[in-house]
C-alpha atoms as a PDB file:
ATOM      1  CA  UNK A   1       0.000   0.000   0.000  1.00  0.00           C
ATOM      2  CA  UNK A   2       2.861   2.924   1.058  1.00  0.00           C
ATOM      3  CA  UNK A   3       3.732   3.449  -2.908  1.00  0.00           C
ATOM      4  CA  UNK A   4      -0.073   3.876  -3.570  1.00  0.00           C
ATOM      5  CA  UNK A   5      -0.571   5.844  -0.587  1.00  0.00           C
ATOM      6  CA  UNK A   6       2.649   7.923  -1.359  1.00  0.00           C
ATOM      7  CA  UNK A   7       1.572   8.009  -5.371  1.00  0.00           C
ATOM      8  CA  UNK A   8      -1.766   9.496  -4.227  1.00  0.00           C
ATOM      9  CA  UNK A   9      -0.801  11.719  -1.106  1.00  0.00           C
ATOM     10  CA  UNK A  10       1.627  13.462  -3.718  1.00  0.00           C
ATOM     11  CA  UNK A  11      -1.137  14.801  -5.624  1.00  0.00           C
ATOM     12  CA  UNK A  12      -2.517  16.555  -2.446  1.00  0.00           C
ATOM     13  CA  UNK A  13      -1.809  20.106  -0.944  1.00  0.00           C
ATOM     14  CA  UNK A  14      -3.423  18.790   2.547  1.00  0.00           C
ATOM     15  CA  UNK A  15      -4.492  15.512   3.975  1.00  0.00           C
ATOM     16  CA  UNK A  16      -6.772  14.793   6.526  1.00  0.00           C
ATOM     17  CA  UNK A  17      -5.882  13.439  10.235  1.00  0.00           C
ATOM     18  CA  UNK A  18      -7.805  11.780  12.171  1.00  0.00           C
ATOM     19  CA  UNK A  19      -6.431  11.218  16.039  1.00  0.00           C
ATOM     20  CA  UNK A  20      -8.273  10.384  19.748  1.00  0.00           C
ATOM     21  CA  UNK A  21      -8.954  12.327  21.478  1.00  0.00           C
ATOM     22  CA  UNK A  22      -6.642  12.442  24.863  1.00  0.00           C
ATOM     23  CA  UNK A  23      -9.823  13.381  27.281  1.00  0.00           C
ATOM     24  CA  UNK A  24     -12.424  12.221  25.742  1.00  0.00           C
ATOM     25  CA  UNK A  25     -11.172   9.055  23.282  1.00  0.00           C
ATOM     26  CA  UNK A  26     -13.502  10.240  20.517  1.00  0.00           C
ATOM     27  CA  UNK A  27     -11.574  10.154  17.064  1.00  0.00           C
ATOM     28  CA  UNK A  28     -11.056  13.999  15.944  1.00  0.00           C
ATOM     29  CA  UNK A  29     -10.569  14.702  12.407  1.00  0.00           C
ATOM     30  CA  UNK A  30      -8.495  17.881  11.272  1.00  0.00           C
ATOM     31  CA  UNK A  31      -7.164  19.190   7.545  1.00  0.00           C
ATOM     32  CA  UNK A  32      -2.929  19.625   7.792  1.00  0.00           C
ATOM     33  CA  UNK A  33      -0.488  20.436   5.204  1.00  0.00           C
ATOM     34  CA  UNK A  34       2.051  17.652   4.701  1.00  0.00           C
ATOM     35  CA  UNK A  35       5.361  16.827   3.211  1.00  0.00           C
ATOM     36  CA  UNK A  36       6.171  12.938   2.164  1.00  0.00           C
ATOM     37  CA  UNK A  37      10.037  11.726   1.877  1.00  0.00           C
ATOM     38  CA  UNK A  38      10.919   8.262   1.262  1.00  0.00           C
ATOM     39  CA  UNK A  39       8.343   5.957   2.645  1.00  0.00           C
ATOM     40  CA  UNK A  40       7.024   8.479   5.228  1.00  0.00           C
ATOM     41  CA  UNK A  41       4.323  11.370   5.420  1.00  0.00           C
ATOM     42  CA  UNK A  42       5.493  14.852   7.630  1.00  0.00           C
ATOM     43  CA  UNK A  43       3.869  16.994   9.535  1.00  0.00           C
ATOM     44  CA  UNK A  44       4.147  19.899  11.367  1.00  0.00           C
ATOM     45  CA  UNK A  45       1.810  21.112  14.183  1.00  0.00           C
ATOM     46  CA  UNK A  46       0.649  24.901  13.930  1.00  0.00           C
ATOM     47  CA  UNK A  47       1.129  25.763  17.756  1.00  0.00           C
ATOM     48  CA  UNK A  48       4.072  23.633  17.751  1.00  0.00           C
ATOM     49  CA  UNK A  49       4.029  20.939  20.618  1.00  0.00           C
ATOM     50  CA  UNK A  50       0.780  22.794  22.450  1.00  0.00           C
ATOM     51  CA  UNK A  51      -1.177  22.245  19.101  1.00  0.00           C
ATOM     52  CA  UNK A  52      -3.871  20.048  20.413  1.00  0.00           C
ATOM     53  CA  UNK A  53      -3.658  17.442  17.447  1.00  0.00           C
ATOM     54  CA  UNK A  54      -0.117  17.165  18.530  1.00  0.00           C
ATOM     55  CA  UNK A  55      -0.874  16.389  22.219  1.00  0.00           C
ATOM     56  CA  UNK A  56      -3.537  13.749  21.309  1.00  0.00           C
ATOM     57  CA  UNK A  57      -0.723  11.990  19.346  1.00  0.00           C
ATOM     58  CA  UNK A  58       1.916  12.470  21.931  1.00  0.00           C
ATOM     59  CA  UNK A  59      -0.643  10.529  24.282  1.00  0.00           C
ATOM     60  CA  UNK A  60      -1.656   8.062  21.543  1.00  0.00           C
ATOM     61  CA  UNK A  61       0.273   7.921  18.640  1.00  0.00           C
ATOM     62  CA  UNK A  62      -2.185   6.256  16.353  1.00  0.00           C
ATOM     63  CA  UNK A  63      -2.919   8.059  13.270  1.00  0.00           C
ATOM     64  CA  UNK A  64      -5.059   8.235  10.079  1.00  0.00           C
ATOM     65  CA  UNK A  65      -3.920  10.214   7.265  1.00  0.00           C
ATOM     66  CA  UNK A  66      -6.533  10.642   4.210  1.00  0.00           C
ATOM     67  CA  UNK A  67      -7.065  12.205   1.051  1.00  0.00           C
ATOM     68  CA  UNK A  68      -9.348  11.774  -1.888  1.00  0.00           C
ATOM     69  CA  UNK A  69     -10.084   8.522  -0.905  1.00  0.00           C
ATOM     70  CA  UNK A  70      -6.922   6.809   0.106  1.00  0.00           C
ATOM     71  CA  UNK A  71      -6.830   6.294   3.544  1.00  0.00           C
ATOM     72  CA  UNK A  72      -3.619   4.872   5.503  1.00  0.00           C
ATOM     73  CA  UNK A  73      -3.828   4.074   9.996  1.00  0.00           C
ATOM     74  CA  UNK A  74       0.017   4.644  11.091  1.00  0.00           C
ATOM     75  CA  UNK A  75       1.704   4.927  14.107  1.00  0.00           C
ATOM     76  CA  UNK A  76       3.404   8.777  14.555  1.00  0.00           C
ATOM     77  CA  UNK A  77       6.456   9.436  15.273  1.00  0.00           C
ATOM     78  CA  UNK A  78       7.223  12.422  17.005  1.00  0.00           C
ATOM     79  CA  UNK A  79      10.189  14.284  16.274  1.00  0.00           C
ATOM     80  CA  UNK A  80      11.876  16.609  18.862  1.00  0.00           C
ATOM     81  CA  UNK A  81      15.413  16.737  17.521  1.00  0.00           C
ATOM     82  CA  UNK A  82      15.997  20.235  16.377  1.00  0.00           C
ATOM     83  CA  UNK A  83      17.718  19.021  13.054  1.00  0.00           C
ATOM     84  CA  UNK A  84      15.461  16.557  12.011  1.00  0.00           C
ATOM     85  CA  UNK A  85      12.580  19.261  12.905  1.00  0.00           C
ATOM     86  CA  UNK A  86      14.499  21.914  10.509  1.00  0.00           C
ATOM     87  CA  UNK A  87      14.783  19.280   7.351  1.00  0.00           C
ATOM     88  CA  UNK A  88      11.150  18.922   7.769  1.00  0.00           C
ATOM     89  CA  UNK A  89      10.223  22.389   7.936  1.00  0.00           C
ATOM     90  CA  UNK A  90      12.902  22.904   4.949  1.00  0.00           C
ATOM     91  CA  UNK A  91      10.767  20.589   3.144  1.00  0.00           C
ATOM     92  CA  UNK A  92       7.350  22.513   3.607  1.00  0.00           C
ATOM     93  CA  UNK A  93       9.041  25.649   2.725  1.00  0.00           C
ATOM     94  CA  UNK A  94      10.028  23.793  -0.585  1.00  0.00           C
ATOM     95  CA  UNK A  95       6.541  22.946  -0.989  1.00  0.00           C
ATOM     96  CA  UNK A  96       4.198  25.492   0.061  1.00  0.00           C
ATOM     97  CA  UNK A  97       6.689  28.403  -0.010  1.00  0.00           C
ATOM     98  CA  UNK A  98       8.531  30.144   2.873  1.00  0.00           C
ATOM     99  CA  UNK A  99       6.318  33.043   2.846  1.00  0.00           C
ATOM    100  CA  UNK A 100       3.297  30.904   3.176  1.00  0.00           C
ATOM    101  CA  UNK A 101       5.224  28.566   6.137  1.00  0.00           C
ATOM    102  CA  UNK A 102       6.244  31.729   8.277  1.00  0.00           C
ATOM    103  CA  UNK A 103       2.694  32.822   8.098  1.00  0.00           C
ATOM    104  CA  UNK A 104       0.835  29.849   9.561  1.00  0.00           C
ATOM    105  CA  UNK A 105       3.584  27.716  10.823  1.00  0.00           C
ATOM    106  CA  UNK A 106       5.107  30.479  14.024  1.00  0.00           C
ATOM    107  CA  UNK A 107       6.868  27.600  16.200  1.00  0.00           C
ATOM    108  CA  UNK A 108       8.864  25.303  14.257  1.00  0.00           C
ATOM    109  CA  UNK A 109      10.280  23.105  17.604  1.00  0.00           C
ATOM    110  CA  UNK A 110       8.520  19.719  16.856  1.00  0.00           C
ATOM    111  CA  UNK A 111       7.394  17.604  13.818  1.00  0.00           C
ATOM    112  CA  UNK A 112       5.729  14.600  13.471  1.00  0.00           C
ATOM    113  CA  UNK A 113       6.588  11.117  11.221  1.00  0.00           C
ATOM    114  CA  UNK A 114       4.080   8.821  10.300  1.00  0.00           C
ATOM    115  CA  UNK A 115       5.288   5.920   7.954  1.00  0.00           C
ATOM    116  CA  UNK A 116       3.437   5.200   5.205  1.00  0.00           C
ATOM    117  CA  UNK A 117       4.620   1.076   4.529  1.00  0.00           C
END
């Protein structure tokens, strides 16, 4: 499935997520932009680490990433390493621009992996 998934991701500008819910353990479904590199999908919270997406994955890292119909459940990966955060958010400026990724993206301290194979 992850070279289907990747084939038809790529064609996207945003995916949906779906994560639970840390109080209340009701799946929660938000739109993200997203960046895919080798066999993996990126992502980048908004509010950095107190984005609440983000906390619901740091408590359970289960994760569904759609988009026009493809559908793949992962387990995240979250990425704290200030490096491996800057390659990602290199990679969204590549993709959506860096005027565009200082606008909405203000806290660039965490990322967030979620393999696609």
């Amino acid at each position: 499935m992850s070279m289907e998934a990747m084939d038809a991701f790529a064609r996207e500008r945003e995916v949906e997520i779906t994560v639970t819910g840390r109080r209340t353990g009701r799946q929660i479904s938000h739109p993200v932009w997203f960046v895919q590199e080798e066999q993996s999908m990126f992502l980048v919270p908004v509010s950095g680490p107190d984005s609440d997406w983000y906390k619901n994955v740091r408590q359970t890292p289960v994760i569904r990433v759609a988009a026009n119909g493809t559908a793949v459940n992962s387990t995240a990966t979250l990425i704290q390493d200030p490096d491996r955060v800057d390659h990602v958010v290199s990679l969204f400026r590549e993709k959506y621009g860096a005027d565009q990724v200082e606008s909405y993206y203000p806290r660039h301290d965490v990322a967030v992996q979620v393999p696609l194979g």
